[in-house]
N, C-alpha and C. Protein backbone atom coordinates (compact mmCIF):
# COMPACT_ATOMS: atom_id res chain seq x y z
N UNK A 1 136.41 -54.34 -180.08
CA UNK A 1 136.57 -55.30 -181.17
C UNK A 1 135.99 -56.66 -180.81
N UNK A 2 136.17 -57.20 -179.55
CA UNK A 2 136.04 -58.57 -179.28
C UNK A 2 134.14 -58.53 -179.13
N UNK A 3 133.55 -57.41 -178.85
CA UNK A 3 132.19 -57.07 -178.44
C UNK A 3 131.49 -57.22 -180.08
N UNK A 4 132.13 -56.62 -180.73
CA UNK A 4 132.14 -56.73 -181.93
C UNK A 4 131.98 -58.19 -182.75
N UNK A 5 132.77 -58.94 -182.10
CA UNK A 5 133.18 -60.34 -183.19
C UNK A 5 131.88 -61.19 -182.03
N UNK A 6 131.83 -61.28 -180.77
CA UNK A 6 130.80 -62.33 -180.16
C UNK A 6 129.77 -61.88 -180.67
N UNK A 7 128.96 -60.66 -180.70
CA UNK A 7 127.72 -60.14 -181.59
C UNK A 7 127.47 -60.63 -182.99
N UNK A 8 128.71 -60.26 -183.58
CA UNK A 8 128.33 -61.04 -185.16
C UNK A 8 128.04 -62.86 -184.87
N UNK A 9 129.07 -63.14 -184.13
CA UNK A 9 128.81 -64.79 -184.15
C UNK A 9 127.72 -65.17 -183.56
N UNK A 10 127.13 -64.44 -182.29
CA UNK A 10 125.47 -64.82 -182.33
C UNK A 10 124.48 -64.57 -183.10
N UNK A 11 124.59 -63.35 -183.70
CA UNK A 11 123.83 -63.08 -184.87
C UNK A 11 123.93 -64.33 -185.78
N UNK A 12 125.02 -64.53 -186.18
CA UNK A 12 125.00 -65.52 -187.16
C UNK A 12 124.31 -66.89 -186.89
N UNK A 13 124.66 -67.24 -185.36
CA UNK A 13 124.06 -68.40 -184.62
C UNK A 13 122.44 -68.11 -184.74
N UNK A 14 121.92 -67.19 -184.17
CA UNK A 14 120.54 -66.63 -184.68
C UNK A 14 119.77 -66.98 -186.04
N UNK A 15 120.60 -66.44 -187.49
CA UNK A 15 120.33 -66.63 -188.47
C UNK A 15 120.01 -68.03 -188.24
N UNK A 16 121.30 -68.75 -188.36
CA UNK A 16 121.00 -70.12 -188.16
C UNK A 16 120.08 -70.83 -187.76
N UNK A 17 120.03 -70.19 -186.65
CA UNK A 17 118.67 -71.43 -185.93
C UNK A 17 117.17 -70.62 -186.18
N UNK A 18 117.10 -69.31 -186.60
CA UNK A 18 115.78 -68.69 -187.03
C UNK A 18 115.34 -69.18 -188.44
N UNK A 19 116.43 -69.14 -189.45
CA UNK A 19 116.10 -68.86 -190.89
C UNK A 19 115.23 -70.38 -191.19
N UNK A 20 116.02 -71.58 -190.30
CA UNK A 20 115.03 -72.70 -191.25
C UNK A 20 113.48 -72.84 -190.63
N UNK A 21 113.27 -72.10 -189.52
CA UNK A 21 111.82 -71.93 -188.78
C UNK A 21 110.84 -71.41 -189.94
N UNK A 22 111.33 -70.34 -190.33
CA UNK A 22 110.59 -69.68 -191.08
C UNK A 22 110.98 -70.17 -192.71
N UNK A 23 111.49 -70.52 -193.07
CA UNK A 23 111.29 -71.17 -194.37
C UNK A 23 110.48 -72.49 -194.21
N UNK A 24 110.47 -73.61 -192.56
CA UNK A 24 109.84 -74.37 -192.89
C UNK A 24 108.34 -73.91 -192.69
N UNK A 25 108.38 -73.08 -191.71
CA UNK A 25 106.60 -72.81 -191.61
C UNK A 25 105.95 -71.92 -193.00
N UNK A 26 106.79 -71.46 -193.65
CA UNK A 26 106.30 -71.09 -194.90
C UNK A 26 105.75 -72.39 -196.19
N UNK A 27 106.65 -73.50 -196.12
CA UNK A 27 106.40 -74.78 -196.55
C UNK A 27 105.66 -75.49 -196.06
N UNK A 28 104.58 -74.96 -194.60
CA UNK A 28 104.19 -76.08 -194.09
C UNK A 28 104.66 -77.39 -193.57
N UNK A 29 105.94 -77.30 -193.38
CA UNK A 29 106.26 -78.47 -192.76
C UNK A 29 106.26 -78.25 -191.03
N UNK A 30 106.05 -79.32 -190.71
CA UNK A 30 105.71 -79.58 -189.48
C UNK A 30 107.39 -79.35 -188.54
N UNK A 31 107.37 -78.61 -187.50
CA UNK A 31 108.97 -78.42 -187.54
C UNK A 31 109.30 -79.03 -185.29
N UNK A 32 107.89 -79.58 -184.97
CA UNK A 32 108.02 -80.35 -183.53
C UNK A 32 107.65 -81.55 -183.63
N UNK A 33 108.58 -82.20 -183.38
CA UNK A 33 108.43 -83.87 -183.22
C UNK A 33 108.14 -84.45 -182.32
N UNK A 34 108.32 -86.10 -181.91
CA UNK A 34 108.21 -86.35 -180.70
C UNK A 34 109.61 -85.92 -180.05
N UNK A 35 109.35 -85.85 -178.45
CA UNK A 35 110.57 -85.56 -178.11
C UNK A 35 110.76 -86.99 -176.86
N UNK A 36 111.82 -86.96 -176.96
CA UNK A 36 112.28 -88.32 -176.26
C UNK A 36 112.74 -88.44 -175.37
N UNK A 37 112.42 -87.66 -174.37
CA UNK A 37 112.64 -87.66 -172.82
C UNK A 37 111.73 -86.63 -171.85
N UNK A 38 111.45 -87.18 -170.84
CA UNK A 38 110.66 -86.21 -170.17
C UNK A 38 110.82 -84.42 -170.72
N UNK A 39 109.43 -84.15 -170.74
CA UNK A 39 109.17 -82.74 -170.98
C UNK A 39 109.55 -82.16 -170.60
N UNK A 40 109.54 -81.94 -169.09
CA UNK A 40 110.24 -80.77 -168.61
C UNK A 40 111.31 -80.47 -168.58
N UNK A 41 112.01 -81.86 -168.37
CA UNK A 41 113.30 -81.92 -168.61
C UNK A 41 113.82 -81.35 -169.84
N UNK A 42 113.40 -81.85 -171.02
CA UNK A 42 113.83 -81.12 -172.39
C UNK A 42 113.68 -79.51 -172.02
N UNK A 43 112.39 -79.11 -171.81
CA UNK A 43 112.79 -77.86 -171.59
C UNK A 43 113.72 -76.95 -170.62
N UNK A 44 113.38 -77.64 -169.50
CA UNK A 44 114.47 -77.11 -168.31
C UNK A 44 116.25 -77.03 -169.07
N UNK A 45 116.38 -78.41 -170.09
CA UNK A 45 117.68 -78.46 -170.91
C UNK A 45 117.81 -77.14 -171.58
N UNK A 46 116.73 -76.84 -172.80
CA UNK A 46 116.81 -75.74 -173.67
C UNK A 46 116.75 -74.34 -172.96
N UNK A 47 116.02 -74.19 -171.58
CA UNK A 47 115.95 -72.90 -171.03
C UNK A 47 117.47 -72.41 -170.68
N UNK A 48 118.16 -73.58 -170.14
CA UNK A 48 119.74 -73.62 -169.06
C UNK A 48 120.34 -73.02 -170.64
N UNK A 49 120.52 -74.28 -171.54
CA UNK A 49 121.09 -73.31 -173.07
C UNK A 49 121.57 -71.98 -173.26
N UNK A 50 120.01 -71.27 -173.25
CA UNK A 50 120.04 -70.62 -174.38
C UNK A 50 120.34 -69.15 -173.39
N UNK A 51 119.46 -69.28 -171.59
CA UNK A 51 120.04 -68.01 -170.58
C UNK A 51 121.32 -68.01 -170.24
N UNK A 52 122.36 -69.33 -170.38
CA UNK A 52 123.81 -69.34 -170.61
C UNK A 52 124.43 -68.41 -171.53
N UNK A 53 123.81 -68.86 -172.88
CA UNK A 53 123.69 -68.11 -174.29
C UNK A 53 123.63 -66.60 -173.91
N UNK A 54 122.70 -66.12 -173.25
CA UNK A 54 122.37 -64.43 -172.46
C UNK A 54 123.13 -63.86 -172.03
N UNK A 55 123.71 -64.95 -170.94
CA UNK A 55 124.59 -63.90 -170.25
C UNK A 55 126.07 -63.49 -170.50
N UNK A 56 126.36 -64.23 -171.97
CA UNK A 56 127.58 -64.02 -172.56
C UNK A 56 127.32 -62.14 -173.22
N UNK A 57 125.80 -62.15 -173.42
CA UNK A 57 125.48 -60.68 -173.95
C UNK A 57 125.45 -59.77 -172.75
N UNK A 58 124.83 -60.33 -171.93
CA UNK A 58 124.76 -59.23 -170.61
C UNK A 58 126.23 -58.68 -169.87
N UNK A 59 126.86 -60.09 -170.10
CA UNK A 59 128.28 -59.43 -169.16
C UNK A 59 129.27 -58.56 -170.54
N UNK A 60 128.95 -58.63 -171.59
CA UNK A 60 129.79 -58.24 -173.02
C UNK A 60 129.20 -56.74 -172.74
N UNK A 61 127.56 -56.11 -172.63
CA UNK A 61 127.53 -54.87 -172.59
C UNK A 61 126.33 -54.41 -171.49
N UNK A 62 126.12 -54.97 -170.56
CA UNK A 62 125.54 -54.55 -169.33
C UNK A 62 126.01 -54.19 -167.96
N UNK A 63 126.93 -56.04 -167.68
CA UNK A 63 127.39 -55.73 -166.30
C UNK A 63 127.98 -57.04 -166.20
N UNK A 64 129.54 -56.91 -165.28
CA UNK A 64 130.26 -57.83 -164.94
C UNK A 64 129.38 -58.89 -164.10
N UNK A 65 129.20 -60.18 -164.38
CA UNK A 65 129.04 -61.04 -164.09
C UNK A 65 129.59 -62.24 -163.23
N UNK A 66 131.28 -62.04 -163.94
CA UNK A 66 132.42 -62.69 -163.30
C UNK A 66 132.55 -62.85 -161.48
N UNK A 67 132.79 -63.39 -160.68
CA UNK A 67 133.20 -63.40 -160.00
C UNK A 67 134.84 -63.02 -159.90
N UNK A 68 135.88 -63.59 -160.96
CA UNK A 68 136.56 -63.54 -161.19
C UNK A 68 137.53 -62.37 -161.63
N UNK A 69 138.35 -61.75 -161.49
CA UNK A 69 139.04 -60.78 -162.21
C UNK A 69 138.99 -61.02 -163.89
N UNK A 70 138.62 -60.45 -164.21
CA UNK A 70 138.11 -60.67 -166.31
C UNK A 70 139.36 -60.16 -167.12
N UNK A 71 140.26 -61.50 -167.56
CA UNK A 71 141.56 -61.81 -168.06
C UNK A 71 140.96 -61.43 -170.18
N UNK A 72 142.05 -60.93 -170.50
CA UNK A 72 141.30 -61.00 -172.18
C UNK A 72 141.69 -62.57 -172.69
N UNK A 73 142.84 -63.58 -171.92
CA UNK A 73 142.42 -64.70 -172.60
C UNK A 73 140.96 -65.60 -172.13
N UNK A 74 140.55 -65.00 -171.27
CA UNK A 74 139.06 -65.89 -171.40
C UNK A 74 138.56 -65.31 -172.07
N UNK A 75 138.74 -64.22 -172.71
CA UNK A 75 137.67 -63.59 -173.72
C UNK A 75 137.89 -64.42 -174.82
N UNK A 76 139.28 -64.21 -175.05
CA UNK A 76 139.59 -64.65 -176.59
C UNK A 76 139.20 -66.50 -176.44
N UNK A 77 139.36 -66.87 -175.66
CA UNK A 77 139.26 -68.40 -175.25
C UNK A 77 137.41 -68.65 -175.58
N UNK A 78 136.54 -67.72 -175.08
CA UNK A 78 135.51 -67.64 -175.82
C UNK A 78 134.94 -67.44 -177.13
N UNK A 79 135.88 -66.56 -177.44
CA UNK A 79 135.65 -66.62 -178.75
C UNK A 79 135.61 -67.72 -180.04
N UNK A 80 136.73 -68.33 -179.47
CA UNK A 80 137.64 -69.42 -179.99
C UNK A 80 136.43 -70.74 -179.91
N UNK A 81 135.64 -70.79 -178.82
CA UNK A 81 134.65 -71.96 -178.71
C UNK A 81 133.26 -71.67 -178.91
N UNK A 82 132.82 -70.25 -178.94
CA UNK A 82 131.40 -69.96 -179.20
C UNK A 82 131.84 -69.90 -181.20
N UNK A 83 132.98 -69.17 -181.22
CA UNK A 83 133.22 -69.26 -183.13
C UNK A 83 133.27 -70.77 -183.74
N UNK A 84 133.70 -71.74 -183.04
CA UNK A 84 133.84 -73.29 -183.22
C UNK A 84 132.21 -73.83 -183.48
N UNK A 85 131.49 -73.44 -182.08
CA UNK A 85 130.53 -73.60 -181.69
C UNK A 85 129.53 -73.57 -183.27
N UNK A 86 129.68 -72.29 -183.57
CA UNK A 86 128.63 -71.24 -184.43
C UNK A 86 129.04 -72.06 -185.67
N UNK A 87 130.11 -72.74 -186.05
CA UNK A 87 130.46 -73.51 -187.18
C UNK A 87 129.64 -74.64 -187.33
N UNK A 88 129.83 -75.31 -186.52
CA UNK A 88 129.55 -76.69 -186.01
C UNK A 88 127.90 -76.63 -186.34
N UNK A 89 127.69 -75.62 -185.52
CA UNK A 89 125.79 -75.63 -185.59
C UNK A 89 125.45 -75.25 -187.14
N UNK A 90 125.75 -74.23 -187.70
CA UNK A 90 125.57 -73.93 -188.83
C UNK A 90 125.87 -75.10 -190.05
N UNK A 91 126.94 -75.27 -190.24
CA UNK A 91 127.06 -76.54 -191.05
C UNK A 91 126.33 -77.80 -190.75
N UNK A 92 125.92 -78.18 -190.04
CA UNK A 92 125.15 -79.16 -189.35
C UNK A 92 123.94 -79.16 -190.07
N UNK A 93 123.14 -77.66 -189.89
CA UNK A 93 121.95 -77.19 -190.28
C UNK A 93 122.30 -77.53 -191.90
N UNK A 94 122.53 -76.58 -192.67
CA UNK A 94 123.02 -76.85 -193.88
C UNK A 94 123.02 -78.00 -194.65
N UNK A 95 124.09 -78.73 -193.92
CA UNK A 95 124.14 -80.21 -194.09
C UNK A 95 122.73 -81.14 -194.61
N UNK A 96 121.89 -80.84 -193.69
CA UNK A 96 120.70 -81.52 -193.29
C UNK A 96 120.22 -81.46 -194.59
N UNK A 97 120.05 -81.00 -195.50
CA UNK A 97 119.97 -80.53 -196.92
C UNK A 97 118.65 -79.50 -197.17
N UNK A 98 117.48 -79.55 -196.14
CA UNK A 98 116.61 -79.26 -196.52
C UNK A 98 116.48 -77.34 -195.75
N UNK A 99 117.77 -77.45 -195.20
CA UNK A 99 118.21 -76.21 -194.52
C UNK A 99 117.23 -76.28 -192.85
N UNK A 100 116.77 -77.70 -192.32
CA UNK A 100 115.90 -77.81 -191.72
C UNK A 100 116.42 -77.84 -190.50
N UNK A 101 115.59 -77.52 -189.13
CA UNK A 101 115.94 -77.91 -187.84
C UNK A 101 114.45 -77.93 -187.06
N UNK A 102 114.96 -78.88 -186.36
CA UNK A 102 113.46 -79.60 -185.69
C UNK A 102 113.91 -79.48 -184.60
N UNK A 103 112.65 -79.83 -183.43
CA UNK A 103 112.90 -79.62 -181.97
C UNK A 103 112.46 -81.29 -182.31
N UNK A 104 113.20 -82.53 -181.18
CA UNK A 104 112.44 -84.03 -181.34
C UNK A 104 112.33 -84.57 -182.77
N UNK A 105 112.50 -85.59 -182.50
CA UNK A 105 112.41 -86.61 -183.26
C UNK A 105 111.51 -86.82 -184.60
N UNK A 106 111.99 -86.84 -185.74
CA UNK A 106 110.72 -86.79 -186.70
C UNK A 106 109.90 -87.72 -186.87
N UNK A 107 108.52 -86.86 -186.98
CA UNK A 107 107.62 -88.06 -187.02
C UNK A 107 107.38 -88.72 -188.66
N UNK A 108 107.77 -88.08 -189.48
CA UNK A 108 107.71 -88.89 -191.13
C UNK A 108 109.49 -89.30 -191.60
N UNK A 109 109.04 -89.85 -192.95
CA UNK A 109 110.22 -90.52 -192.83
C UNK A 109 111.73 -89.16 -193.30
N UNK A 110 112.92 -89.66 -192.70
CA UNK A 110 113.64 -88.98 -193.14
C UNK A 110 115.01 -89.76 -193.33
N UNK A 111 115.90 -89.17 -193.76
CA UNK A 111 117.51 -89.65 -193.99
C UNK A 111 118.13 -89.65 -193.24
N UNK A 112 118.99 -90.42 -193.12
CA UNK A 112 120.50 -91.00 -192.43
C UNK A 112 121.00 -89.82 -193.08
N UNK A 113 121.97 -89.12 -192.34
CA UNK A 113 122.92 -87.88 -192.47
C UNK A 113 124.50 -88.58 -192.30
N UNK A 114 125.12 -88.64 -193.18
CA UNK A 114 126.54 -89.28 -193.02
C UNK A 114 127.70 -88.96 -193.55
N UNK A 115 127.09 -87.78 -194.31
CA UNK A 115 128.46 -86.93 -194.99
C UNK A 115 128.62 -85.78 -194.39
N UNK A 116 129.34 -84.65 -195.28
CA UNK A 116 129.75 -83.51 -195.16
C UNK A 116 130.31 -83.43 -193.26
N UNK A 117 129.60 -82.67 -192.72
CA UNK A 117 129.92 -82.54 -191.37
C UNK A 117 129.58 -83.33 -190.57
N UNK A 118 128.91 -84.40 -191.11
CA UNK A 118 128.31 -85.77 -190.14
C UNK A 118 129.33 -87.01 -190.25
N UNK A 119 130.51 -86.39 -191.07
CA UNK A 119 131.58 -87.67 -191.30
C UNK A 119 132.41 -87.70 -189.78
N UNK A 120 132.31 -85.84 -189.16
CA UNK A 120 133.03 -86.20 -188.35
C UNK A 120 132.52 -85.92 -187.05
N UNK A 121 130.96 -85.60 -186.87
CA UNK A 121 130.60 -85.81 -185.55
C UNK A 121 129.11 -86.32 -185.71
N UNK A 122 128.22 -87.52 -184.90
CA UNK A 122 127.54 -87.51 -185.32
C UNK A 122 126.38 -87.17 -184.98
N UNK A 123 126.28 -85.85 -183.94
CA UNK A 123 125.68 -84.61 -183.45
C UNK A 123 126.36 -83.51 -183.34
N UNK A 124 126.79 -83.23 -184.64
CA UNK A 124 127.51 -81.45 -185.15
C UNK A 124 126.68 -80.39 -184.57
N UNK A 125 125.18 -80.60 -184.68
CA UNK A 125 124.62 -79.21 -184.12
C UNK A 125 124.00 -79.26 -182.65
N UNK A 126 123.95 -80.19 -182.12
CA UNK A 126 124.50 -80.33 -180.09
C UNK A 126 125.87 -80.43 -180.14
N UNK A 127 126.89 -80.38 -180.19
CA UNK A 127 128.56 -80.68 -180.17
C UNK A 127 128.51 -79.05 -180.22
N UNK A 128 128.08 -78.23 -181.19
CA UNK A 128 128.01 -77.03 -181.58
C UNK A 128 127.82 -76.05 -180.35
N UNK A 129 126.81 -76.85 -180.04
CA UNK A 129 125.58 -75.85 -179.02
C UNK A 129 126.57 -76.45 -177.23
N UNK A 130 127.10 -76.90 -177.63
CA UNK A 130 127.94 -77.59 -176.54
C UNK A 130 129.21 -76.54 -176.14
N UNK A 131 129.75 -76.53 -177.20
CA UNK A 131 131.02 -75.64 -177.17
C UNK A 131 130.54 -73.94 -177.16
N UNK A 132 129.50 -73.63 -177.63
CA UNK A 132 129.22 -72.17 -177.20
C UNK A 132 128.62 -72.04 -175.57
N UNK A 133 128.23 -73.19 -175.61
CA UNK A 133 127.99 -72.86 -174.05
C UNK A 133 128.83 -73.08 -172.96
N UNK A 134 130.12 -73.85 -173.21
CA UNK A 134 131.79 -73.70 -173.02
C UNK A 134 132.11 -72.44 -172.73
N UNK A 135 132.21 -71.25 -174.36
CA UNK A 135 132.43 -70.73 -174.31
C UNK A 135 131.63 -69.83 -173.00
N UNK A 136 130.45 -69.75 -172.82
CA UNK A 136 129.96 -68.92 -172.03
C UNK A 136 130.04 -69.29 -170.61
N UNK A 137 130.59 -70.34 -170.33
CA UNK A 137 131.14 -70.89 -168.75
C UNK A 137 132.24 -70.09 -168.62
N UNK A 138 133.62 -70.54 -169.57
CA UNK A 138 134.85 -69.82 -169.43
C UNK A 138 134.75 -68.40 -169.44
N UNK A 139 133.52 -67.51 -169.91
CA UNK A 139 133.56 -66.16 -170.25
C UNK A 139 133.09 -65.74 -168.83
N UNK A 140 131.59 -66.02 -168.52
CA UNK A 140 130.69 -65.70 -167.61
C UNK A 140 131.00 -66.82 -166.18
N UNK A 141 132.04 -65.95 -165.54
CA UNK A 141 133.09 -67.65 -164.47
C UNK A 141 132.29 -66.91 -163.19
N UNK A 142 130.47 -67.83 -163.55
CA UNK A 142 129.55 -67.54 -162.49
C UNK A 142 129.09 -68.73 -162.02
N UNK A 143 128.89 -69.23 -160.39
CA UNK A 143 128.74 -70.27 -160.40
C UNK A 143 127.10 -70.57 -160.77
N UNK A 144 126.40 -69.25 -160.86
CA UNK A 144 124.83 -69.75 -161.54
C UNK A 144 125.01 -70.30 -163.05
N UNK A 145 126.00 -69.33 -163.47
CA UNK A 145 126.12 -70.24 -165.23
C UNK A 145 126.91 -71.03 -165.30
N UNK A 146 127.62 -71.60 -164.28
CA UNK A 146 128.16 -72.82 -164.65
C UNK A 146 127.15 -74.21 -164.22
N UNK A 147 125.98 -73.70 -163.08
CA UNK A 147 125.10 -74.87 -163.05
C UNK A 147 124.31 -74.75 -164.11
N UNK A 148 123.87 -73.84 -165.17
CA UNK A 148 122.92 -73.47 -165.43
C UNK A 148 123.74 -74.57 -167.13
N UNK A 149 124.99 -74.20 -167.71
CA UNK A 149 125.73 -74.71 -168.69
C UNK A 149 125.80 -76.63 -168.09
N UNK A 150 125.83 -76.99 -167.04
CA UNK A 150 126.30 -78.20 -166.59
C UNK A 150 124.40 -79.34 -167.15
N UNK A 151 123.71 -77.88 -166.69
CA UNK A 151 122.07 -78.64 -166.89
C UNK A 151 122.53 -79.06 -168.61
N UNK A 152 122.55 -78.02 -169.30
CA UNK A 152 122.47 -78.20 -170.55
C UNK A 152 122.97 -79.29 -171.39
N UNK A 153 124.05 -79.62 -170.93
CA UNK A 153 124.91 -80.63 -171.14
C UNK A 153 124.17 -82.05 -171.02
N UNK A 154 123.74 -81.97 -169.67
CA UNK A 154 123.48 -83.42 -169.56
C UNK A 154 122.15 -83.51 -169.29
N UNK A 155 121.22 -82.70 -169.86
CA UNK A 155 120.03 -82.71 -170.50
C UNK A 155 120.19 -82.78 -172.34
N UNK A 156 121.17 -82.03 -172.66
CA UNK A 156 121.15 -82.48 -174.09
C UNK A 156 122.05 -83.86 -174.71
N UNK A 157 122.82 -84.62 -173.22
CA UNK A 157 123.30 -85.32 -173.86
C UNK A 157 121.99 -86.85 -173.34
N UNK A 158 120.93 -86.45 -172.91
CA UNK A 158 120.30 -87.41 -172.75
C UNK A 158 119.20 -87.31 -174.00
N UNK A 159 119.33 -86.53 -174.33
CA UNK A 159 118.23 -85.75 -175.51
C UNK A 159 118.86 -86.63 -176.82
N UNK A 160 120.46 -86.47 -177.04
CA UNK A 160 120.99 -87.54 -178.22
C UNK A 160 121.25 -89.16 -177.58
N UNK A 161 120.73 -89.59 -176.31
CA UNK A 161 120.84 -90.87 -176.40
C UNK A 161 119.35 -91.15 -176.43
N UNK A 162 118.78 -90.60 -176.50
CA UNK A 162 117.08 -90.61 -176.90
C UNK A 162 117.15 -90.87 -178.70
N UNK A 163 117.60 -90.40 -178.92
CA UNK A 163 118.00 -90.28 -180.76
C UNK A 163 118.43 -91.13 -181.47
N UNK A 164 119.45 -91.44 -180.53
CA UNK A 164 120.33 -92.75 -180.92
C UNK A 164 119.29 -94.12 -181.40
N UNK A 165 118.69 -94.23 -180.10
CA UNK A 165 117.98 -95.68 -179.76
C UNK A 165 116.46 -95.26 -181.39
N UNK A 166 116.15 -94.10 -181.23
CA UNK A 166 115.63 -93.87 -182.47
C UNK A 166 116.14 -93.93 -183.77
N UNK A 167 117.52 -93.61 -183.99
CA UNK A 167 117.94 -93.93 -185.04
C UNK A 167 118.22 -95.61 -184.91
N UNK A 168 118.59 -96.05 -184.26
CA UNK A 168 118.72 -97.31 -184.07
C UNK A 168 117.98 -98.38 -184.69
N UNK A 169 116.19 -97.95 -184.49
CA UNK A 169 114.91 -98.44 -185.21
C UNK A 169 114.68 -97.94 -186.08
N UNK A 170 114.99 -97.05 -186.62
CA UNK A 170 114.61 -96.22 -187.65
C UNK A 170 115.35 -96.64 -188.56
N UNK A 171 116.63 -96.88 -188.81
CA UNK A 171 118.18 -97.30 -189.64
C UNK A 171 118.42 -98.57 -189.12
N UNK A 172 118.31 -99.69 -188.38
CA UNK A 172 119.24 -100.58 -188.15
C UNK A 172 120.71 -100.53 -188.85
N UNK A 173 121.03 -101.23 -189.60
CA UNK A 173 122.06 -101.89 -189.80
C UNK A 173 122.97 -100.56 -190.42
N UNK A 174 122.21 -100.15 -190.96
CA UNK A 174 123.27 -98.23 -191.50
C UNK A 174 123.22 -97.70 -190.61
N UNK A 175 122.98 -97.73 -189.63
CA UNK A 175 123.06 -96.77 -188.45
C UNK A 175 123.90 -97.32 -187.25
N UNK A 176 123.87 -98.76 -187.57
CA UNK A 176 125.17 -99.73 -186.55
C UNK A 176 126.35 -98.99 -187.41
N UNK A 177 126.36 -99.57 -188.65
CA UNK A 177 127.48 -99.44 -189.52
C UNK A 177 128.31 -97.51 -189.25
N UNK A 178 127.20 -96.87 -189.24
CA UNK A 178 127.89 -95.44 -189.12
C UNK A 178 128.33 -95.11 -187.89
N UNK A 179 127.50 -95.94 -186.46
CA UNK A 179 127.72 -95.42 -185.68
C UNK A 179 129.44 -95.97 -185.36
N UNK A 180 129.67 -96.77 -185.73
CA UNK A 180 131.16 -97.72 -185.56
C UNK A 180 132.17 -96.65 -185.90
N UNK A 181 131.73 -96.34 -186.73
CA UNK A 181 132.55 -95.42 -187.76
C UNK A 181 132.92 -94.08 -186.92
N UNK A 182 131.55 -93.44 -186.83
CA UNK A 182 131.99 -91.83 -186.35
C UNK A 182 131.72 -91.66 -184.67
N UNK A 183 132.50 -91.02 -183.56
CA UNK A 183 132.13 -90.90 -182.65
C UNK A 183 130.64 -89.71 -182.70
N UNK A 184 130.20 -89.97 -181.39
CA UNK A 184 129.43 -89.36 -181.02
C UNK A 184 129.10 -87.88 -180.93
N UNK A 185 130.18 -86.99 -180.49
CA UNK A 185 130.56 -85.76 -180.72
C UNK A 185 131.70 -85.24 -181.23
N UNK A 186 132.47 -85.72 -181.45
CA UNK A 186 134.14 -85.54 -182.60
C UNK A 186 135.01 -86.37 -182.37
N UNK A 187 135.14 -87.00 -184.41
CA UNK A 187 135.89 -87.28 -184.69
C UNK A 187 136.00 -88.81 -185.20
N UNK A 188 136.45 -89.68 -186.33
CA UNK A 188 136.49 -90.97 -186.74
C UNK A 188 137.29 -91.35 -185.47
N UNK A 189 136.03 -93.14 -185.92
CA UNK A 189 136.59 -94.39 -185.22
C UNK A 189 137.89 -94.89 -185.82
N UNK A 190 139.23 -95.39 -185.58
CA UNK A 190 139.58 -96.12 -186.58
C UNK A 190 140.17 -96.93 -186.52
């Protein structure tokens, strides 16, 4: 059952982050921006991600991974943060209105995002991608995926203070004003 429910929720995470690729390259829109921190680094960030992301599949139907004796509340404890996770990212996407997701920074003009799921974090789809890869620390209790989840983190949290200072120029004064307002990854200022 539980093999069952993490499969659908990556699938769904999948949909998510596949479906607006291909609707935007069908529109021609341009879907890589600048990116705002060393290259490799961004990638070395997205590689740590997404083989974190893997080995939640490999140890679910290949081979124990754990070091650990494998308890069903870390399962369910995974579930609980890759299903959070898969929310977070998805609504995020959605949100965006144009069903869009970009790698970096856009290079034409675009909108301040400040409703729906941006009222209460104001990186829902890294916060997202944050907590599934939580989940896959607590699941996969390896010390390669816990360096590999630790990269991700603080490669993607240098990736949204790259963003920031862009939204910063990009929005001044609505973008002071929102940032006051909503934290960074969950939840109102108040």
């Amino acid at each position: 059952m539980e093999k069952i429910i993490i499969l659908v929720l990556f699938v769904i995470f999948l949909a998510a982050a596949i479906m607006p690729r291909v609707i935007q390259n069908k529109r021609k829109i341009e879907t890589v921006g600048c990116i705002g921190i060393n290259r490799k680094l961004f990638f070395l960030g997205k590689i740590s991600l997404f083989t974190s992301f893997i080995l939640v599949l490999v140890q679910l139907f290949v081979v124990n991974l754990s070091l650990f004796e494998k308890k069903n509340i870390f399962l369910w404890l995974c579930v609980v943060l890759i299903g959070t996770g898969v929310m977070f990212f998805t609504l995020a996407i959605i949100r965006l209105g144009t069903f869009s997701l970009r790698v970096g920074l856009a290079q034409e003009n675009t909108a301040l995002r400040t409703t729906g799921i941006y009222r209460f974090s104001r990186n829902p789809m890294l916060f997202g991608l944050y907590l599934i890869a939580l989940g896959s620390a607590v699941y996969v209790q390896n010390p390669i995926n816990w360096i590999l989840v630790m990269i991700a983190l603080i490669v993607h949290h240098k990736i949204i203070l790259a963003e920031e200072i862009f939204l910063l120029k990009q929005f001044g004064s609505a973008w002071i004003d929102y940032s006051g307002q909503v934290r960074r990854y969950i939840g109102r200022k108040w």
